[in-house]
N, C-alpha and C. Protein backbone atom coordinates (compact mmCIF):
# COMPACT_ATOMS: atom_id res chain seq x y z
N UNK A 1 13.78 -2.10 -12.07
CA UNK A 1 14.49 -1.75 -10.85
C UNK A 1 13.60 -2.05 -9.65
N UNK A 2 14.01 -2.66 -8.66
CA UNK A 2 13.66 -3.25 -7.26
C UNK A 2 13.74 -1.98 -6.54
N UNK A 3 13.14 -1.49 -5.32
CA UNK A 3 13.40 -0.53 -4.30
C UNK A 3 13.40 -1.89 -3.08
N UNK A 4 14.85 -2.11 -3.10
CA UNK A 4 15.13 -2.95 -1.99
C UNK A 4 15.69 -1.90 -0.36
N UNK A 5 15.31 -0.73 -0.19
CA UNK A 5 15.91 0.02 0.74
C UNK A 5 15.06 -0.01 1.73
N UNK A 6 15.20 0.08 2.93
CA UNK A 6 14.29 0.37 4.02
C UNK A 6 12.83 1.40 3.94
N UNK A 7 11.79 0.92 4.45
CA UNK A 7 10.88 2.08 4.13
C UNK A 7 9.95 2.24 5.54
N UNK A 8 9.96 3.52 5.21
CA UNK A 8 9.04 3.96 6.51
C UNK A 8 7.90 4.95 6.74
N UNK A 9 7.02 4.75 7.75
CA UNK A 9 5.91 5.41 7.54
C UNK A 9 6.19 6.73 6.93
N UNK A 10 5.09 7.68 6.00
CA UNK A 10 5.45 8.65 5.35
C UNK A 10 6.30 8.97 4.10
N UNK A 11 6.79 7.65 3.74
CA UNK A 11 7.75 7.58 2.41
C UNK A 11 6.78 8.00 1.24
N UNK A 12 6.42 8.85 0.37
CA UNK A 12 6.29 8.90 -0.57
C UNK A 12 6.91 8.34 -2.15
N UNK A 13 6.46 7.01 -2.76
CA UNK A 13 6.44 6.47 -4.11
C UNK A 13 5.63 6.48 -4.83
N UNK A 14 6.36 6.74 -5.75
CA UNK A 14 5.80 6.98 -7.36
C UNK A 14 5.97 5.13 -7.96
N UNK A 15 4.54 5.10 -8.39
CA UNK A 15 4.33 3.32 -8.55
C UNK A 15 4.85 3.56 -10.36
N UNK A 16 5.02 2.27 -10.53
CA UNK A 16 4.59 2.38 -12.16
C UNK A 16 3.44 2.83 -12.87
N UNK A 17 2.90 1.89 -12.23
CA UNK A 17 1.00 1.68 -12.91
C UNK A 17 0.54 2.89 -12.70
N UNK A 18 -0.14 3.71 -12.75
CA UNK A 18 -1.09 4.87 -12.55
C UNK A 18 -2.81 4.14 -11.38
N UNK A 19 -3.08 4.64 -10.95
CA UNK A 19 -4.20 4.16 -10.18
C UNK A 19 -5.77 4.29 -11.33
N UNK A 20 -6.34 3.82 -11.12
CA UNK A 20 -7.57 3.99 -12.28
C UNK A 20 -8.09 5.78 -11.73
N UNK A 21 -7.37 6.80 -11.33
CA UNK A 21 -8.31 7.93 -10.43
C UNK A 21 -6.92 8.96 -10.87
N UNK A 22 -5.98 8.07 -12.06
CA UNK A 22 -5.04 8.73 -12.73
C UNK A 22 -4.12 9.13 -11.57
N UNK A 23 -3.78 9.08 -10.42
CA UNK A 23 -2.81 9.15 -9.39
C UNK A 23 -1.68 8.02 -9.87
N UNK A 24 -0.37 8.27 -9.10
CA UNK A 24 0.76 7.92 -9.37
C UNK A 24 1.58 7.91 -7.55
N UNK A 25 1.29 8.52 -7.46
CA UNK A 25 2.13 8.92 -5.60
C UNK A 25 1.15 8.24 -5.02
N UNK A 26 1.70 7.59 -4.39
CA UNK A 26 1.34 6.87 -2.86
C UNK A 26 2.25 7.20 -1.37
N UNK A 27 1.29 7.30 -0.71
CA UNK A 27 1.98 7.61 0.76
C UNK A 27 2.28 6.38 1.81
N UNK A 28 3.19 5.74 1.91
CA UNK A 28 3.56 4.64 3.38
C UNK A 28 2.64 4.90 4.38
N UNK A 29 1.45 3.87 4.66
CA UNK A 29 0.86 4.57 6.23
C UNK A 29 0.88 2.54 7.19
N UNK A 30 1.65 1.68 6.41
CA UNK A 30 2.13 0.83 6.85
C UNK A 30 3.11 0.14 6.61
N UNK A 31 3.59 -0.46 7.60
CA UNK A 31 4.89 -1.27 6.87
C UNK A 31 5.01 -2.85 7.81
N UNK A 32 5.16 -3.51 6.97
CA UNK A 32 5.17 -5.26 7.65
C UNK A 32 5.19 -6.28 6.97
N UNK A 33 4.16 -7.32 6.55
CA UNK A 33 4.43 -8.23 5.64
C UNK A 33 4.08 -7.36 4.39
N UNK A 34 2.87 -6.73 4.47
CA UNK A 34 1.94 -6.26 3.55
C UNK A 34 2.71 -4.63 3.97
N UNK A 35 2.43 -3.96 2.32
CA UNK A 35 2.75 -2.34 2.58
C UNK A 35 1.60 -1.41 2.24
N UNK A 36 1.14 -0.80 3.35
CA UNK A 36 -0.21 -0.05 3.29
C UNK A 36 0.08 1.36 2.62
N UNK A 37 -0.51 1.33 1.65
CA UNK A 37 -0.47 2.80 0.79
C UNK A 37 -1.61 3.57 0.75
N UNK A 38 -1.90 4.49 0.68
CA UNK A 38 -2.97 5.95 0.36
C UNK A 38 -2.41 6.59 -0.54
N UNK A 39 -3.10 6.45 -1.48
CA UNK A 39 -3.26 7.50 -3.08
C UNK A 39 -3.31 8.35 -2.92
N UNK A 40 -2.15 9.55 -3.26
CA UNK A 40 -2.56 11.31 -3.06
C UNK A 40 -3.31 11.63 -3.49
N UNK A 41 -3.92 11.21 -4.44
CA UNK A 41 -5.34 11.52 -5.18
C UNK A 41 -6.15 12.09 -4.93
N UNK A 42 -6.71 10.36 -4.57
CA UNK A 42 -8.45 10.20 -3.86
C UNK A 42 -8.59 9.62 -2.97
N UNK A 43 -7.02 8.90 -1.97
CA UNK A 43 -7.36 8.97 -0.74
C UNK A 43 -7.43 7.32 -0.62
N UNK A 44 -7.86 6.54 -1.73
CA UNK A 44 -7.41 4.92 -1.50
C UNK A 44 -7.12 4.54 -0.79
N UNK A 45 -7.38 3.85 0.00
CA UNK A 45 -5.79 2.67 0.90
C UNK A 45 -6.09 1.68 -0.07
N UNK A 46 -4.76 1.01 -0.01
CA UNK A 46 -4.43 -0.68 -0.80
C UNK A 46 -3.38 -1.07 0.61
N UNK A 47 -3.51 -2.33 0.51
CA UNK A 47 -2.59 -3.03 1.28
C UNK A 47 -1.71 -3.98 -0.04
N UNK A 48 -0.69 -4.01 -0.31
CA UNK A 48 0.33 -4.76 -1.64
C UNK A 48 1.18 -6.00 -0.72
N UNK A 49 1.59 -6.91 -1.11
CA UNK A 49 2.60 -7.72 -0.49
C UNK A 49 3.83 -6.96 -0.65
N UNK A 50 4.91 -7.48 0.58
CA UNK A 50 6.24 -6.69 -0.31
C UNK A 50 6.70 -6.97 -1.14
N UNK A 51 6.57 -8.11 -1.76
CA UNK A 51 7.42 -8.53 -2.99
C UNK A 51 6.68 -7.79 -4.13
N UNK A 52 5.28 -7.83 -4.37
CA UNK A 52 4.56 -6.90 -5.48
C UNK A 52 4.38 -5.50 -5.21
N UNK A 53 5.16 -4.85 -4.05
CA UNK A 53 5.46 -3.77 -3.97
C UNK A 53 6.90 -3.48 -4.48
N UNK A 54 7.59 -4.30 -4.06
CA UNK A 54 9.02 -3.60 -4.65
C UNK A 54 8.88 -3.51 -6.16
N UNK A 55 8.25 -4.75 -6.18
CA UNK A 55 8.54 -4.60 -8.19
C UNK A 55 7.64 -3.56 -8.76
N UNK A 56 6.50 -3.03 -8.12
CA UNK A 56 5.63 -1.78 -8.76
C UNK A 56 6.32 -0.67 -8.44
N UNK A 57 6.94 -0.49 -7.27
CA UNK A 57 7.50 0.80 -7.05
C UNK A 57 8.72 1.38 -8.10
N UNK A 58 8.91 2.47 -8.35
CA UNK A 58 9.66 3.17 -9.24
C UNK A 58 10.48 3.99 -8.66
N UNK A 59 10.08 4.93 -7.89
CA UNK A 59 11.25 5.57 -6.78
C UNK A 59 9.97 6.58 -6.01
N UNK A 60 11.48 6.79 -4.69
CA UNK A 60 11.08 7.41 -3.61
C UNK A 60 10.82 8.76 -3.83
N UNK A 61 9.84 9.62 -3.78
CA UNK A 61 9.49 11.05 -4.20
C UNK A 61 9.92 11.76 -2.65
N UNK A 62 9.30 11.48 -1.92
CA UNK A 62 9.99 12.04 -0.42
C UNK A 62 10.07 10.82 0.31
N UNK A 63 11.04 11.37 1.59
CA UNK A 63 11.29 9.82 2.73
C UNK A 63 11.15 10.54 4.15
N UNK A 64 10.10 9.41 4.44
CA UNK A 64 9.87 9.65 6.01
C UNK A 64 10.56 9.69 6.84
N UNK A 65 10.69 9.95 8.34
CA UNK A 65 12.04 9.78 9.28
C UNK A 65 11.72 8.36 10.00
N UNK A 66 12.75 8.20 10.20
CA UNK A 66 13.07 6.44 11.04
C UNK A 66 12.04 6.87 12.17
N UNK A 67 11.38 5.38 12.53
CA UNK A 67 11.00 5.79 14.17
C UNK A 67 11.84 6.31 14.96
N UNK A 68 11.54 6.66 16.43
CA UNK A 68 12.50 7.37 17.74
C UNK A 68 12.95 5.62 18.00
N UNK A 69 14.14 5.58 18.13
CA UNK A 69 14.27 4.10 19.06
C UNK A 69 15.15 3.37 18.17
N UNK A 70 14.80 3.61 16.71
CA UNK A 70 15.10 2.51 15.43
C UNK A 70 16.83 2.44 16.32
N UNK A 71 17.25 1.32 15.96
CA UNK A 71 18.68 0.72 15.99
C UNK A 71 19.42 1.85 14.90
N UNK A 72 20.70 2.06 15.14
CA UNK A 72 21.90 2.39 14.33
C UNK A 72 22.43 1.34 13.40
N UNK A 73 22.04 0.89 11.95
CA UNK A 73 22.76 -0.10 11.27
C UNK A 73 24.18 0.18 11.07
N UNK A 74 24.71 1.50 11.29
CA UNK A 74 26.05 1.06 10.85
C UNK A 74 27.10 0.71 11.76
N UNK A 75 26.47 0.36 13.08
CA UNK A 75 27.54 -0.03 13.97
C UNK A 75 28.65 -1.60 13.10
């Protein structure tokens, strides 16, 4: 399964892989080409491409709020 949905700072995912520090949750603290994560762990950052992020990710454990400003998609 792909997590093709919008993501935003503060999203909490649960990866497949386990981190070598036995963590599983990662926290969103970027979003762009590359997706910047921090390990609840031990605190890691990784930077992932998005394409080898969607395919590691497994699902959303909590979801951050949209920026102030973001556009309305469902117009």
């Amino acid at each position: 399964m792909e997590i093709a949905e919008k993501l935003y700072i503060g999203d909490v995912v649960e990866m497949r892989k386990a981190h070598p520090c036995g963590g599983t949750l990662w926290t969103v603290v970027r979003v762009g080409a590359d997706i910047g994560l921090v390990c609840q762990t031990c605190g890691r950052r990784v930077l992932l491409p998005r394409r080898r992020f969607a395919h590691q990710a497994k699902r959303f454990v909590a979801r951050g709020s949209p920026p102030e400003g973001a556009a309305d998609e469902t117009k």
